[in-house]
C-alpha atoms as a PDB file:
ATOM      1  CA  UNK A   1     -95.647  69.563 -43.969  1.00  0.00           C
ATOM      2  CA  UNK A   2     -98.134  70.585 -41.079  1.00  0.00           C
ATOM      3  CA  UNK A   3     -96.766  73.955 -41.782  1.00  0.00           C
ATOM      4  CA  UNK A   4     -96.900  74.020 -45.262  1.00  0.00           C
ATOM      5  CA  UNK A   5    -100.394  73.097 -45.328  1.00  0.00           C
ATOM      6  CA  UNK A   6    -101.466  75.796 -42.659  1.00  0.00           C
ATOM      7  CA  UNK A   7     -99.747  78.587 -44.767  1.00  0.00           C
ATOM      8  CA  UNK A   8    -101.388  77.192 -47.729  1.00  0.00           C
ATOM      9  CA  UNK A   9    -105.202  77.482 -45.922  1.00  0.00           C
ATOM     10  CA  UNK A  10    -104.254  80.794 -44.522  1.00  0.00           C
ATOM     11  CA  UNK A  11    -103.580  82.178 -47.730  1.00  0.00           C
ATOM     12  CA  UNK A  12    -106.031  80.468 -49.941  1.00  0.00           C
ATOM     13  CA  UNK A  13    -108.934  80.693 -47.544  1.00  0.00           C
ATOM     14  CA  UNK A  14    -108.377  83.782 -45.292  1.00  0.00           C
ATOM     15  CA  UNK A  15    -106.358  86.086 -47.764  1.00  0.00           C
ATOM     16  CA  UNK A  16    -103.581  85.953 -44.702  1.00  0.00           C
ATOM     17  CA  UNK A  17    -100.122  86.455 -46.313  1.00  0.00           C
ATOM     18  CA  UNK A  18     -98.787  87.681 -43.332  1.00  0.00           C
ATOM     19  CA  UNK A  19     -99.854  84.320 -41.390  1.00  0.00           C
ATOM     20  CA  UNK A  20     -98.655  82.182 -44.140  1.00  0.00           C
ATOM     21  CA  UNK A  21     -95.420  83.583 -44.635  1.00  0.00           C
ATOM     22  CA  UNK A  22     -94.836  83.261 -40.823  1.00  0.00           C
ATOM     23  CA  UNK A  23     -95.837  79.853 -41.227  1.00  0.00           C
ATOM     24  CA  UNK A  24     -93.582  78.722 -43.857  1.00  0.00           C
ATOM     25  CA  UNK A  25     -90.802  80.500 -42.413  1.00  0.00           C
ATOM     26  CA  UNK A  26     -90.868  77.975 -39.623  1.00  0.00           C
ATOM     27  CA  UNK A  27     -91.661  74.917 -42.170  1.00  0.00           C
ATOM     28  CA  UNK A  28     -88.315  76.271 -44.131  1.00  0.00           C
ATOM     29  CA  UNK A  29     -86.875  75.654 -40.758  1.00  0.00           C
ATOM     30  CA  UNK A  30     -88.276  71.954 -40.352  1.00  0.00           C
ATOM     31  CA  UNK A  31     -87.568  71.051 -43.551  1.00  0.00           C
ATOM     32  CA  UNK A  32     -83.477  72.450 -42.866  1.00  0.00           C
ATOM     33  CA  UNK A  33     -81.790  68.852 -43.535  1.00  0.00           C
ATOM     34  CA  UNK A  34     -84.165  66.730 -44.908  1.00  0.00           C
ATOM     35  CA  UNK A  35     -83.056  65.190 -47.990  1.00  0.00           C
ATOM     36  CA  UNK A  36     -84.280  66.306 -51.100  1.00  0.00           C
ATOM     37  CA  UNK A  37     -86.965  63.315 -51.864  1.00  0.00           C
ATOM     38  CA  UNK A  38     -87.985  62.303 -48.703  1.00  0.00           C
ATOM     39  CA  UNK A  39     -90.707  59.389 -48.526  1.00  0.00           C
ATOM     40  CA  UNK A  40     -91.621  60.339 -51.710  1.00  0.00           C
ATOM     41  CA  UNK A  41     -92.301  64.137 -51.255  1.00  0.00           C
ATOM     42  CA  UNK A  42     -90.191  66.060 -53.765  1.00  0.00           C
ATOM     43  CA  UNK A  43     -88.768  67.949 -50.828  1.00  0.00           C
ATOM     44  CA  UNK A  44     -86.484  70.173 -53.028  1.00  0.00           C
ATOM     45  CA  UNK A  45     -89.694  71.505 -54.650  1.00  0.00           C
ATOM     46  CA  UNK A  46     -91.698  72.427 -51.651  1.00  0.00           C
ATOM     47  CA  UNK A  47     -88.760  74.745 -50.535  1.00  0.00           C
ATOM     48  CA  UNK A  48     -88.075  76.723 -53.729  1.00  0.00           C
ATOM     49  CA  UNK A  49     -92.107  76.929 -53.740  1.00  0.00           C
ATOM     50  CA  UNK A  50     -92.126  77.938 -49.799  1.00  0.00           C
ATOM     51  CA  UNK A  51     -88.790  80.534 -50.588  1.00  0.00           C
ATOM     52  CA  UNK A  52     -90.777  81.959 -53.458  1.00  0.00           C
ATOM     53  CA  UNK A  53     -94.049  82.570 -51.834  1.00  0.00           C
ATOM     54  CA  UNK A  54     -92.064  84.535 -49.117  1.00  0.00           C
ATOM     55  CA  UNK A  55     -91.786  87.025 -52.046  1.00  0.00           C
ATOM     56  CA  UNK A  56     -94.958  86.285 -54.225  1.00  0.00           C
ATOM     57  CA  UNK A  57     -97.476  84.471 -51.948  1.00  0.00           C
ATOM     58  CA  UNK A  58     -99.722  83.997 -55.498  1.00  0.00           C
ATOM     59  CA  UNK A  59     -97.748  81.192 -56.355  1.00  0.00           C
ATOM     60  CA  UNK A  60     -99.356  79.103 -53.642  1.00  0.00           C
ATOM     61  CA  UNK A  61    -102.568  79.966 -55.870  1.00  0.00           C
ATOM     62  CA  UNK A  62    -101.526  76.833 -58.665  1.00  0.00           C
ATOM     63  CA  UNK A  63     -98.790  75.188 -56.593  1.00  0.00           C
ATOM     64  CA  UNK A  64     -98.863  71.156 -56.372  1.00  0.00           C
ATOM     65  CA  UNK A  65     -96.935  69.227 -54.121  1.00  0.00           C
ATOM     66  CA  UNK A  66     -94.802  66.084 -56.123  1.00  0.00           C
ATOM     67  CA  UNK A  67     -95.146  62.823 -54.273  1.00  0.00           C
ATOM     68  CA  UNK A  68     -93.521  59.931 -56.135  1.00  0.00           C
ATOM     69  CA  UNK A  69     -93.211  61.868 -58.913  1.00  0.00           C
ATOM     70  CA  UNK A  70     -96.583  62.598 -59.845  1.00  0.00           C
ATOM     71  CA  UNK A  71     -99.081  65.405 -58.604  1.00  0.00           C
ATOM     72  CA  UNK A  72    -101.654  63.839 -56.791  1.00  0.00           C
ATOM     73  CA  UNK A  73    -105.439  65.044 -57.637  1.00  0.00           C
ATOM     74  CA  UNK A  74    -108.131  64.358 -55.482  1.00  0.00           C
ATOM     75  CA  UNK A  75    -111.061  62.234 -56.258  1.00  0.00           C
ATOM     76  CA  UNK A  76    -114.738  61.755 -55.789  1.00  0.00           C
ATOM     77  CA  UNK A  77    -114.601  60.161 -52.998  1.00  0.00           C
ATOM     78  CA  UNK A  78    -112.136  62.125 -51.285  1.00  0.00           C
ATOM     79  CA  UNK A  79    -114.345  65.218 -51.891  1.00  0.00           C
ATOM     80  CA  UNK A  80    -117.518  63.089 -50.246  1.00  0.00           C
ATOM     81  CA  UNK A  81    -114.738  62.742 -47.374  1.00  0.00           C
ATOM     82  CA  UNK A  82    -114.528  65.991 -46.753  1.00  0.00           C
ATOM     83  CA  UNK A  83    -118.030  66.665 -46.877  1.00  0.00           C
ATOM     84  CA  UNK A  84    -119.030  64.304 -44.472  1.00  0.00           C
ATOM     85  CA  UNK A  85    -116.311  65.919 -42.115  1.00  0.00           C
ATOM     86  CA  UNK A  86    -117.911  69.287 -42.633  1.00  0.00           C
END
């Protein structure tokens, strides 16, 4: 998921499709095996979402991950989080 996230920021922040694709390449290797719902993490999603972006890296633009069947969205104080990290 390290992986995924990296290829996420690399395309999303740097424009770097080339970096992320590399990077979820190697994530689509990690995640070889791992059941489809795994601690939650709608594991079958993240690879047809990883496979796609291979081809069209703008899906990453809207993409959510599931976790216990929900989308998580992050709140005000995870944003003041992140701030203070900044």
């Amino acid at each position: 998921m390290v992986q995924v996230a990296a290829g996420a920021y690399k395309h999303v922040d740097f424009g770097n499709d080339d970096g992320m694709r590399s990077l979820f390449e190697t994530a689509l290797q990690y995640l070889h095996g791992v059941p489809g719902d795994f601690y939650g993490v709608n594991v079958d999603n993240v690879r047809s979402a990883l496979h796609t972006a291979l081809d069209d890296s703008t899906v990453i633009d809207e993409w959510k991950i599931e976790l216990d069947q929900e989308y998580p969205v992050a709140v005000d104080w995870d944003r003041e989080y992140v701030e203070r990290l900044e």
